[in-house]
PDB file of N, CA and C in Angstrom:
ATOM      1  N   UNK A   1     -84.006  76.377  74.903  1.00  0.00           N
ATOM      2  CA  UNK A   1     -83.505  77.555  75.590  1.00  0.00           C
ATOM      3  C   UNK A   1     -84.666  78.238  76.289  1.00  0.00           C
ATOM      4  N   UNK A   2     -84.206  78.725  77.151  1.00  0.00           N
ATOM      5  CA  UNK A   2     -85.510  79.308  78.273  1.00  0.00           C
ATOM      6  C   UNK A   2     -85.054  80.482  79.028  1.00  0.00           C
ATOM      7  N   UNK A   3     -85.616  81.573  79.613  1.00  0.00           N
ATOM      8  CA  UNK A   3     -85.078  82.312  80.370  1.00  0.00           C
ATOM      9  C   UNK A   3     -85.831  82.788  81.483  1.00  0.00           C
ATOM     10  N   UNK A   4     -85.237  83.056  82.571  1.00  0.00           N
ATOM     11  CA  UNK A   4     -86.456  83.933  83.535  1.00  0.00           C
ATOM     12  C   UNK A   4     -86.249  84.698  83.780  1.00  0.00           C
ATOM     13  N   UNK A   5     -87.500  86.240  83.352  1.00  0.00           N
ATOM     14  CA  UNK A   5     -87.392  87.524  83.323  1.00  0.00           C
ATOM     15  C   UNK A   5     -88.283  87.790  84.181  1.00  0.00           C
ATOM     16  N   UNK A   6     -87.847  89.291  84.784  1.00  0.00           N
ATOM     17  CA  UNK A   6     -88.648  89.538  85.540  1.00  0.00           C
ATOM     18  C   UNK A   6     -89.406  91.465  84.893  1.00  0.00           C
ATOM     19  N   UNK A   7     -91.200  91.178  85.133  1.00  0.00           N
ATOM     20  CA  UNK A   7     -91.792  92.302  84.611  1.00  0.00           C
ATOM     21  C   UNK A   7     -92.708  93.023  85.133  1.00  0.00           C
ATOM     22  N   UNK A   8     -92.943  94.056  85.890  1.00  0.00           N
ATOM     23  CA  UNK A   8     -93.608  94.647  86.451  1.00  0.00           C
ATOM     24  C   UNK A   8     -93.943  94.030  87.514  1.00  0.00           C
ATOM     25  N   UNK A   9     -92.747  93.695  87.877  1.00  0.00           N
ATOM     26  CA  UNK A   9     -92.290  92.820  89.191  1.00  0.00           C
ATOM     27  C   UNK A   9     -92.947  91.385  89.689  1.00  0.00           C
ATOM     28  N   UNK A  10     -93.560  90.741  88.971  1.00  0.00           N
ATOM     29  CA  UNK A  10     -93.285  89.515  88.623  1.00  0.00           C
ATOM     30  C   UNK A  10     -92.484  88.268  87.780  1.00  0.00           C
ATOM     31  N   UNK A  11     -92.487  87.380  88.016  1.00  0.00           N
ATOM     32  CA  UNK A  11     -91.111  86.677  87.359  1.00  0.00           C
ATOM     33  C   UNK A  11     -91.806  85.668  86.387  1.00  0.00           C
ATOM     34  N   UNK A  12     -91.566  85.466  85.403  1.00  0.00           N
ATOM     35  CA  UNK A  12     -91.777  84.849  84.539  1.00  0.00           C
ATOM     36  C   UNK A  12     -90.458  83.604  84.246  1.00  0.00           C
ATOM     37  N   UNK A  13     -90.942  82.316  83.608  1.00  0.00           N
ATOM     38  CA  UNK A  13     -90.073  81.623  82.631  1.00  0.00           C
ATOM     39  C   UNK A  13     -90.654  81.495  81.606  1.00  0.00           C
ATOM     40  N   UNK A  14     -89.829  81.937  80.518  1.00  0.00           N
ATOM     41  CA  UNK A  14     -90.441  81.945  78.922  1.00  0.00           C
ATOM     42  C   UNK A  14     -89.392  81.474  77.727  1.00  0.00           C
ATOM     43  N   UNK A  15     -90.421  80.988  77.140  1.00  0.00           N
ATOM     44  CA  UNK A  15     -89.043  80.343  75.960  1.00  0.00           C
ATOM     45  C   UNK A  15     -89.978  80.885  74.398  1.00  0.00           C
ATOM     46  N   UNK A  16     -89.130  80.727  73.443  1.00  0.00           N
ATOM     47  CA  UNK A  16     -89.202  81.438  72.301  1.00  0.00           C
ATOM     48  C   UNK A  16     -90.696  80.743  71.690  1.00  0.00           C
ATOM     49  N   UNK A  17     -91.512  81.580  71.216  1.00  0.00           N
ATOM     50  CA  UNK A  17     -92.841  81.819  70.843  1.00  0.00           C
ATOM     51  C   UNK A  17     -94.043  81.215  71.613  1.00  0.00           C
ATOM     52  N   UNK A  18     -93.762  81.396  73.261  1.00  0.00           N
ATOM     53  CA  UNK A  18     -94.993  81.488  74.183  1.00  0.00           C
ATOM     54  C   UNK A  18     -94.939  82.813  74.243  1.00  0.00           C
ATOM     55  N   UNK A  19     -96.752  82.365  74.938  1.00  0.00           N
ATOM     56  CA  UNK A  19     -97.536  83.968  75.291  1.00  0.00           C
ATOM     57  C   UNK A  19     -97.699  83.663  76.348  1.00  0.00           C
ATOM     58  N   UNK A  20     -97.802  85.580  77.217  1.00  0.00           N
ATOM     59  CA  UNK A  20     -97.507  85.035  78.377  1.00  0.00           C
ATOM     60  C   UNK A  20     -98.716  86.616  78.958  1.00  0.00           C
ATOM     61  N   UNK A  21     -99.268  86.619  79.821  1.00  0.00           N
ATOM     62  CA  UNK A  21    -100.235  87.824  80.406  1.00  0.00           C
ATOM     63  C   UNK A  21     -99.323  88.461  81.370  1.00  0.00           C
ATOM     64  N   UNK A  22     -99.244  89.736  81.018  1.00  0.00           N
ATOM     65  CA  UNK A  22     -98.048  91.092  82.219  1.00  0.00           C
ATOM     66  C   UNK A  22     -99.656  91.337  82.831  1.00  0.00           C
ATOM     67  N   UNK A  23     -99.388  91.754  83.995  1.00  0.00           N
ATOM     68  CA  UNK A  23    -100.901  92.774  84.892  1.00  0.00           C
ATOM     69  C   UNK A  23    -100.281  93.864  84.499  1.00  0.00           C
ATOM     70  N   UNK A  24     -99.945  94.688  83.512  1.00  0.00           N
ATOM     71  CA  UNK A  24     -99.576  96.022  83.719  1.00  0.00           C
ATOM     72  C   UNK A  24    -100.147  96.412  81.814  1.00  0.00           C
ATOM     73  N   UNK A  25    -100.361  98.052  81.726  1.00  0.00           N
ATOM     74  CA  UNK A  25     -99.937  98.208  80.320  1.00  0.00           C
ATOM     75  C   UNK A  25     -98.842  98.550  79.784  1.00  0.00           C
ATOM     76  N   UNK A  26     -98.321  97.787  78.991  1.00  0.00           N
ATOM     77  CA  UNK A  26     -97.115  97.889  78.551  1.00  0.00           C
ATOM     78  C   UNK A  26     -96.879  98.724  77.192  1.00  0.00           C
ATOM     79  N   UNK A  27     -98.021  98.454  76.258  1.00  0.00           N
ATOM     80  CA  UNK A  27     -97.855  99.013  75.109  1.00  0.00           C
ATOM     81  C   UNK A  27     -98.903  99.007  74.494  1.00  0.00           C
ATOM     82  N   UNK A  28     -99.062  99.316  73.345  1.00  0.00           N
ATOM     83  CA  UNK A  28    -100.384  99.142  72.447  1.00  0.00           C
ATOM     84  C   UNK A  28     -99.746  97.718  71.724  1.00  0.00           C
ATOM     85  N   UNK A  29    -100.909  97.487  70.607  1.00  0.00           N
ATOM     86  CA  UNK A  29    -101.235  95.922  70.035  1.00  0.00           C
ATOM     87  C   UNK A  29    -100.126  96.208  69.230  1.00  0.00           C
ATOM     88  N   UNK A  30     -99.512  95.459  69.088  1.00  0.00           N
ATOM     89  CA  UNK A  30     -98.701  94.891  67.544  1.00  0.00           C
ATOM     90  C   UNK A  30     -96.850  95.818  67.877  1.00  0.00           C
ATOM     91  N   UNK A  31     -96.970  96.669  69.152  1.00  0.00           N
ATOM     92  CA  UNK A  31     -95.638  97.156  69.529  1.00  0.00           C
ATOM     93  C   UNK A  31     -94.629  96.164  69.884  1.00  0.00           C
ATOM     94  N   UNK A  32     -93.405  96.683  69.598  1.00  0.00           N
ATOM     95  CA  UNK A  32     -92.549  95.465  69.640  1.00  0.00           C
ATOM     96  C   UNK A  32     -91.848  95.934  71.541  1.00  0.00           C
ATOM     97  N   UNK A  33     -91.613  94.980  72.343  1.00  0.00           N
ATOM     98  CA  UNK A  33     -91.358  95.283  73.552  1.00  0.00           C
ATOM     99  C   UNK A  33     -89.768  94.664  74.258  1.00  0.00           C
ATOM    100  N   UNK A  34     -89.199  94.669  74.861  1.00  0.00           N
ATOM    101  CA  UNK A  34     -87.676  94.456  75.237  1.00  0.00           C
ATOM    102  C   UNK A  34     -88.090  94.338  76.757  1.00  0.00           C
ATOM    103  N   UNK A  35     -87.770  93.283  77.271  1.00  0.00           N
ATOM    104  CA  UNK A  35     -87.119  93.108  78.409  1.00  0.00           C
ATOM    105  C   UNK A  35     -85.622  93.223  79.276  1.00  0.00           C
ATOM    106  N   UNK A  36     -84.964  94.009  79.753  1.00  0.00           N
ATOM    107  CA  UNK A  36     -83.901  93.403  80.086  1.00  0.00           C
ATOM    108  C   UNK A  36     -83.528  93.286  81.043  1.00  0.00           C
ATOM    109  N   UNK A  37     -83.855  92.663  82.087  1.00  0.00           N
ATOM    110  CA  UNK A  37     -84.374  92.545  83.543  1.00  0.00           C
ATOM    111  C   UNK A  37     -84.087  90.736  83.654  1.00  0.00           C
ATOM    112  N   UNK A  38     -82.917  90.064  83.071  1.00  0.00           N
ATOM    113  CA  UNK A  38     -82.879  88.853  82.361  1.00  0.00           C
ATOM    114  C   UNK A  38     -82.409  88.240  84.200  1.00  0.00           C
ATOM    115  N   UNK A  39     -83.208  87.441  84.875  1.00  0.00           N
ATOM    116  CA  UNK A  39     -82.695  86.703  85.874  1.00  0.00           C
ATOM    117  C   UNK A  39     -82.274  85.462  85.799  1.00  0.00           C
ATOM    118  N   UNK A  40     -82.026  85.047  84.706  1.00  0.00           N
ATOM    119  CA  UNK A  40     -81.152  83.161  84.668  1.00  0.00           C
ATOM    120  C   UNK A  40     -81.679  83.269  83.010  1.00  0.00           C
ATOM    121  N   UNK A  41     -80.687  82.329  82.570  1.00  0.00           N
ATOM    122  CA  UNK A  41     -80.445  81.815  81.174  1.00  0.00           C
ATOM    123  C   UNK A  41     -80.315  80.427  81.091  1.00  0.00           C
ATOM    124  N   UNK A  42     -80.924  79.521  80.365  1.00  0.00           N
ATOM    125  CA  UNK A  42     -80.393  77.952  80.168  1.00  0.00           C
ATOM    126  C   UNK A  42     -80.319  77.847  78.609  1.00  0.00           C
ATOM    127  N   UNK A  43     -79.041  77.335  78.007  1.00  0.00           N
ATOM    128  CA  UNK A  43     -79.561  76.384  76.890  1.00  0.00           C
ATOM    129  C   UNK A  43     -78.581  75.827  76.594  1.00  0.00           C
ATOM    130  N   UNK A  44     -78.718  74.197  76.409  1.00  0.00           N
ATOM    131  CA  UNK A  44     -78.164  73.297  76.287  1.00  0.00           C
ATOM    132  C   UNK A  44     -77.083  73.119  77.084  1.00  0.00           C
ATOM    133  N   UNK A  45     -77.959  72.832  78.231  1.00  0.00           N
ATOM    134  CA  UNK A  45     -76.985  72.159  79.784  1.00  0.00           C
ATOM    135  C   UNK A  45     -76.502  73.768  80.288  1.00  0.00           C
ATOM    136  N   UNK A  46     -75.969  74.678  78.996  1.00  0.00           N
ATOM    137  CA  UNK A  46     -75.309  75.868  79.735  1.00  0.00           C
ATOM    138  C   UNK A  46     -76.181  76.587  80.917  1.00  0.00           C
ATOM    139  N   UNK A  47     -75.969  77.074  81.967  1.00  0.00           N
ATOM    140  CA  UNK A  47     -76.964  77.844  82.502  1.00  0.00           C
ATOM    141  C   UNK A  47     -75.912  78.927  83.322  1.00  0.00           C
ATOM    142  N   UNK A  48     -76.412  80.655  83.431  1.00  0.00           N
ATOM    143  CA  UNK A  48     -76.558  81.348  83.359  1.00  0.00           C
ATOM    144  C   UNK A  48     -76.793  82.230  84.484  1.00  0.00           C
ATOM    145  N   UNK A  49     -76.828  82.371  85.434  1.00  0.00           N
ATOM    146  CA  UNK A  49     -77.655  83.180  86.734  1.00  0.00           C
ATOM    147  C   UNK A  49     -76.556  84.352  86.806  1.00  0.00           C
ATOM    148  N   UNK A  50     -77.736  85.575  87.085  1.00  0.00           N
ATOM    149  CA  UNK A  50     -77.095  86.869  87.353  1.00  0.00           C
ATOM    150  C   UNK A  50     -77.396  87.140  88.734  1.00  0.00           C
ATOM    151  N   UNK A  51     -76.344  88.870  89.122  1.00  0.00           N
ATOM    152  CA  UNK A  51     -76.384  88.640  90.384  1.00  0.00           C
ATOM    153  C   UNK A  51     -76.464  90.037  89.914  1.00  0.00           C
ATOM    154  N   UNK A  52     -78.066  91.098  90.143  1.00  0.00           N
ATOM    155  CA  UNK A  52     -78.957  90.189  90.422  1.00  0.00           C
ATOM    156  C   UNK A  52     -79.462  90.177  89.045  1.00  0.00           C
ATOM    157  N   UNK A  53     -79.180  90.526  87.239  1.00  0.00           N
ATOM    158  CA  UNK A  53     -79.644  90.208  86.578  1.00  0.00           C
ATOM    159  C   UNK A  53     -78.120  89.760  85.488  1.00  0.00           C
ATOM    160  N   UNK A  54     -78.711  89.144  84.664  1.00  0.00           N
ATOM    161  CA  UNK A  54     -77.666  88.677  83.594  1.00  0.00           C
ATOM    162  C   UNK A  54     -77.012  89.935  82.529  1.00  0.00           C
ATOM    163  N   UNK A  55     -75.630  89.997  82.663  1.00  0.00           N
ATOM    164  CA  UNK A  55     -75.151  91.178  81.463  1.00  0.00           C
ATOM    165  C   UNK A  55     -75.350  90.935  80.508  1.00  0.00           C
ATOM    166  N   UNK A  56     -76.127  91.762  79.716  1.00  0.00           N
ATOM    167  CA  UNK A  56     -76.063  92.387  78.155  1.00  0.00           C
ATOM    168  C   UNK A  56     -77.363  91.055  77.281  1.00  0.00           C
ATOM    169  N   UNK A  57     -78.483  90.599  78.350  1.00  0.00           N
ATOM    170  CA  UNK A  57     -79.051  89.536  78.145  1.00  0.00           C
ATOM    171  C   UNK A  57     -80.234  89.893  78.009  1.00  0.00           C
ATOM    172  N   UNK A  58     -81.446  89.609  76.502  1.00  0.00           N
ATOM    173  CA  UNK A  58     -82.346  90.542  76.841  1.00  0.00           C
ATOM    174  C   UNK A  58     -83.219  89.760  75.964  1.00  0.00           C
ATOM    175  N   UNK A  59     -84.450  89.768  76.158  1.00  0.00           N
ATOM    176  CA  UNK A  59     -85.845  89.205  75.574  1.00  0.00           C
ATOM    177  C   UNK A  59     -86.643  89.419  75.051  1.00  0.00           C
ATOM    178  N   UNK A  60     -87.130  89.285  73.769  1.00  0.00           N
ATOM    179  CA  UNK A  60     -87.908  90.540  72.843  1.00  0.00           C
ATOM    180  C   UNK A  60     -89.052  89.769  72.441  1.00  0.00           C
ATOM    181  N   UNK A  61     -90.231  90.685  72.734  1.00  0.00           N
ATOM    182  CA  UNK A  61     -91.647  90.577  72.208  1.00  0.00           C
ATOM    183  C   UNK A  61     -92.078  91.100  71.517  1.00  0.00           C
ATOM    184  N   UNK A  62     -93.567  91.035  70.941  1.00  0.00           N
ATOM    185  CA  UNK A  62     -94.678  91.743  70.494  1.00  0.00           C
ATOM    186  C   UNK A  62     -95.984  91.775  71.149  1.00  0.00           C
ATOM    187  N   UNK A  63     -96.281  92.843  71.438  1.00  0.00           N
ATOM    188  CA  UNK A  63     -97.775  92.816  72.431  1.00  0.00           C
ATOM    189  C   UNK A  63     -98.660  92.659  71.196  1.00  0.00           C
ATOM    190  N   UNK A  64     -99.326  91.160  71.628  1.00  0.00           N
ATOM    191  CA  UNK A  64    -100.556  90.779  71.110  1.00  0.00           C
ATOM    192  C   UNK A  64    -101.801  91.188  70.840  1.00  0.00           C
ATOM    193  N   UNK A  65    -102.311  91.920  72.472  1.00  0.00           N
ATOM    194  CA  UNK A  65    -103.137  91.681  72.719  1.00  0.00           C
ATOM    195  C   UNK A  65    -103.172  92.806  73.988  1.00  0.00           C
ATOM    196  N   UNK A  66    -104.127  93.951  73.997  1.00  0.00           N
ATOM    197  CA  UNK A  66    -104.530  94.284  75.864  1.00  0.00           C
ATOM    198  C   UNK A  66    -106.282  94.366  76.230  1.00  0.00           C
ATOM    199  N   UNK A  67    -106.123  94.259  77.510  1.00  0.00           N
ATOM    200  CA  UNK A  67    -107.867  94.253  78.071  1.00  0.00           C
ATOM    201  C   UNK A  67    -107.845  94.240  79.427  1.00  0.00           C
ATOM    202  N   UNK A  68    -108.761  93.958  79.468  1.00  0.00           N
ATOM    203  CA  UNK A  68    -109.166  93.939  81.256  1.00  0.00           C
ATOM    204  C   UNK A  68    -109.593  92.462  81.779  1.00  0.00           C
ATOM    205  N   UNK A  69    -109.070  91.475  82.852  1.00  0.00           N
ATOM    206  CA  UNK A  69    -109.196  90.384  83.103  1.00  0.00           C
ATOM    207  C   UNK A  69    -110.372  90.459  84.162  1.00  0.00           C
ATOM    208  N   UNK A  70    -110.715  89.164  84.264  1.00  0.00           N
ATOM    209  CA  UNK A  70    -112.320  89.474  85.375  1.00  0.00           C
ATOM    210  C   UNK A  70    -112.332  90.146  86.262  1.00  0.00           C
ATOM    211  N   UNK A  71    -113.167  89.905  86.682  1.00  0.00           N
ATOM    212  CA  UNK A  71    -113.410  90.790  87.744  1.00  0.00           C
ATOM    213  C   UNK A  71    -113.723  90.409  89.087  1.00  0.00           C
ATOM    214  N   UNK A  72    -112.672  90.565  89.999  1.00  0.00           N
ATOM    215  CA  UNK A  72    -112.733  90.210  91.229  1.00  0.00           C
ATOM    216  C   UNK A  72    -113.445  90.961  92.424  1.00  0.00           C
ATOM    217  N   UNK A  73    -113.863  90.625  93.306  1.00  0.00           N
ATOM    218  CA  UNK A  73    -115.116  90.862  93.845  1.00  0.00           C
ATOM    219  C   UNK A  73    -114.463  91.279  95.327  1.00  0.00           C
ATOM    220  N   UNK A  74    -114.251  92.432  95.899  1.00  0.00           N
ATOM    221  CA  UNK A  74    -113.651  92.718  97.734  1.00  0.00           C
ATOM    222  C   UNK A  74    -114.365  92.855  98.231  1.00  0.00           C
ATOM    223  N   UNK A  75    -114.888  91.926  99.118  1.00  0.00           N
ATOM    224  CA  UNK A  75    -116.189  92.084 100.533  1.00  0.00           C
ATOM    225  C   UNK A  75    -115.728  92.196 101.157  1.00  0.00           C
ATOM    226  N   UNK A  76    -115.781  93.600 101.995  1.00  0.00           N
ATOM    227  CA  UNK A  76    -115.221  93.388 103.804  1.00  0.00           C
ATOM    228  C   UNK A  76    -116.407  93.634 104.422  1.00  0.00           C
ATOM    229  N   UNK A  77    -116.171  92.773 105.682  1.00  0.00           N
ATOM    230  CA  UNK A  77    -117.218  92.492 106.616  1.00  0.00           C
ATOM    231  C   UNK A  77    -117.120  92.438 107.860  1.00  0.00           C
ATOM    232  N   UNK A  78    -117.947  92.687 108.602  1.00  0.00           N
ATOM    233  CA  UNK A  78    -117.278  92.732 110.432  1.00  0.00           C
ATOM    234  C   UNK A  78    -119.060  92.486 110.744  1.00  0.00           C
ATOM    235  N   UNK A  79    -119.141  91.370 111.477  1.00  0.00           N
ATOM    236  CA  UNK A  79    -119.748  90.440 112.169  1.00  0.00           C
ATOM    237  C   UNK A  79    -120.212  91.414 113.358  1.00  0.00           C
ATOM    238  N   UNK A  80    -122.048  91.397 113.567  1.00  0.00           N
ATOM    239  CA  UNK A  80    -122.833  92.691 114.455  1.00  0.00           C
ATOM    240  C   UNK A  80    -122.430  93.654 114.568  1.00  0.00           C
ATOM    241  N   UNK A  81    -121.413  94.267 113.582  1.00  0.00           N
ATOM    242  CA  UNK A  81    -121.260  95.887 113.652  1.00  0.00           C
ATOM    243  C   UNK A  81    -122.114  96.500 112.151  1.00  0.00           C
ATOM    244  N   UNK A  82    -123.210  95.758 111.600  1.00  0.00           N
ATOM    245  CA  UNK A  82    -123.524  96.349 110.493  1.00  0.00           C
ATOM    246  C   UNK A  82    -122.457  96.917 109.909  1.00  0.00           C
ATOM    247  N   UNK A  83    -120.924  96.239 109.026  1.00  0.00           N
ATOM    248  CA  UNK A  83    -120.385  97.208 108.116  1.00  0.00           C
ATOM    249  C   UNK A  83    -120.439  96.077 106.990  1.00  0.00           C
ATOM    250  N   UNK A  84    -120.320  96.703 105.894  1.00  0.00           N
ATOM    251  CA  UNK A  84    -120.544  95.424 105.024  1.00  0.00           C
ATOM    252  C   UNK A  84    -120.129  96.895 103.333  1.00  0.00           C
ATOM    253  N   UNK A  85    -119.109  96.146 102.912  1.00  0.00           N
ATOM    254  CA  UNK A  85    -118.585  96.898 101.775  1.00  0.00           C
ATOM    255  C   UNK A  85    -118.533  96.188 100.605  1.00  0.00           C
ATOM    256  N   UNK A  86    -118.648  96.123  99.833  1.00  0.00           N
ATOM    257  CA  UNK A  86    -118.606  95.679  98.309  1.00  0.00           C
ATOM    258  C   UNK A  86    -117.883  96.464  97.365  1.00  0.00           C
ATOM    259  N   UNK A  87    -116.734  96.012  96.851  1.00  0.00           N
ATOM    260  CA  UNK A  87    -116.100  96.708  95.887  1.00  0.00           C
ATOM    261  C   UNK A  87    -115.949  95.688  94.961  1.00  0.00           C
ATOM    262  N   UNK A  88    -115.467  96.303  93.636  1.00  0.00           N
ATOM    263  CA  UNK A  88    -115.192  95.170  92.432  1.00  0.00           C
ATOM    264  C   UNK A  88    -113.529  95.650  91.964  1.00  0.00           C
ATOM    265  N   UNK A  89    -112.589  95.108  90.955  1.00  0.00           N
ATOM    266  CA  UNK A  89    -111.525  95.201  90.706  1.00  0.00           C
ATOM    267  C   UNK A  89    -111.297  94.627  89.056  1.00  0.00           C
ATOM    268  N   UNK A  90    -110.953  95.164  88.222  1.00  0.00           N
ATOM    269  CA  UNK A  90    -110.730  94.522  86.950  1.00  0.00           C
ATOM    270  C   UNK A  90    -109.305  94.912  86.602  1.00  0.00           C
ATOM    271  N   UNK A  91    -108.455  93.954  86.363  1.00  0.00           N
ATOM    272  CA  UNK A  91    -106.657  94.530  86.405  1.00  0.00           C
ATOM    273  C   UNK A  91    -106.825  94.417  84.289  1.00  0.00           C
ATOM    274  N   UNK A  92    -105.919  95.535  84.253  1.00  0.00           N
ATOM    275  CA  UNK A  92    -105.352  95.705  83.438  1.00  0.00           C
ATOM    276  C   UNK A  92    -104.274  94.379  82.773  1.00  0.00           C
ATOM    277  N   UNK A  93    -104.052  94.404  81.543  1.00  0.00           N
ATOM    278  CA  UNK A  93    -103.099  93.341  81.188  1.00  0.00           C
ATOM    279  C   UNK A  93    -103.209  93.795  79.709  1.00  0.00           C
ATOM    280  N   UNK A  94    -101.479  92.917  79.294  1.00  0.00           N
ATOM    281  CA  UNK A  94    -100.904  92.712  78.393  1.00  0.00           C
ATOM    282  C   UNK A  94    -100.549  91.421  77.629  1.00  0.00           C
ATOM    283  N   UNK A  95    -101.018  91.086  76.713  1.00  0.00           N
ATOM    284  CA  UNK A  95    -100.546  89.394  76.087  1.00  0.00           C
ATOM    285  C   UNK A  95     -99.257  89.920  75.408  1.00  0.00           C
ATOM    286  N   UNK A  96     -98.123  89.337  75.678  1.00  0.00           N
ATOM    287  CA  UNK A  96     -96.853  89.453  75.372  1.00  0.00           C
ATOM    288  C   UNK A  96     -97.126  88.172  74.713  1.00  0.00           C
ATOM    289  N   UNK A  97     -96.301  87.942  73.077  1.00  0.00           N
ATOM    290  CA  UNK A  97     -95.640  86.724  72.579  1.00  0.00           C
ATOM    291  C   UNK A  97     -93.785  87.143  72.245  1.00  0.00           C
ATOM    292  N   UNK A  98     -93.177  86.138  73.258  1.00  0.00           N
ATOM    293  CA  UNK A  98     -91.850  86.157  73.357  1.00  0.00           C
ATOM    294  C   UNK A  98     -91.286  85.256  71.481  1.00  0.00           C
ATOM    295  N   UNK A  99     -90.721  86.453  71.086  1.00  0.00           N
ATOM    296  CA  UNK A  99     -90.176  86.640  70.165  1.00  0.00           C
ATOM    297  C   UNK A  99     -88.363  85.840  69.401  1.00  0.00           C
ATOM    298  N   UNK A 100     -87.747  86.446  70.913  1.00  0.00           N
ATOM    299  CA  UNK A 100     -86.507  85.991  70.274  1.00  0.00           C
ATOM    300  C   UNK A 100     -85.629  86.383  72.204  1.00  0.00           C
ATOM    301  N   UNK A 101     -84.550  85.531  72.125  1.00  0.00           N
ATOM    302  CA  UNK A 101     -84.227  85.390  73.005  1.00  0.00           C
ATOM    303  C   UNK A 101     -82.749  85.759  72.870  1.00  0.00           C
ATOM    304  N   UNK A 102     -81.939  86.648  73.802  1.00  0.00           N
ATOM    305  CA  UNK A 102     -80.721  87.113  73.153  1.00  0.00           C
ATOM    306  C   UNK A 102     -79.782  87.240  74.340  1.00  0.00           C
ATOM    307  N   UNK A 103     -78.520  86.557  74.056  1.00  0.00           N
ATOM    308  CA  UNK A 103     -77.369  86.330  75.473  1.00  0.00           C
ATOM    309  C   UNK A 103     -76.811  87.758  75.414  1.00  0.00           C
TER     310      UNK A 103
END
């Protein structure tokens, strides 16, 4: 069984006890978390699609884990106009482990 949810507006497919990284904070460590934003359901041949999410269909975690992922590097640059910028970026995140899966 598998489902694809969608979270802080990215879409995920997740099935029961993967971990999965949100870019957002969602919660502190060890909080239990609910999705219900359920965009398709499969299990066993059955499958599922909502329009635009599935009724009464919902996906439950525990946040693992939060921190800050590397750190990405923004150079902008413009060629003989001397401009030259350097910024850095470290996103926020959440380790979700998908828990239990519910029609």
């Amino acid at each position: 069984m598998f489902a694809v949810i969608r979270a802080s507006g990215f879409q995920y497919v997740v099935t029961k006890g993967e971990k999965i990284k949100i870019p957002a904070v969602i919660g502190e460590k060890g909080k239990e978390v609910e999705f219900d934003k359920v965009l398709m359901l499969k299990d066993n041949g059955d499958t599922v699609v909502g329009r635009p999410y599935v009724a009464g269909a919902k996906v439950k975690g525990v946040v693992r884990k939060c921190g800050r992922l590397p750190k990405v590097v923004v150079f902008k640059f413009i060629k003989k106009e001397k401009y030259r910028r350097k910024r850095g970026h470290r996103q926020d995140y959440c380790e979700v482990e998908i828990t239990d899966i519910l029609k």
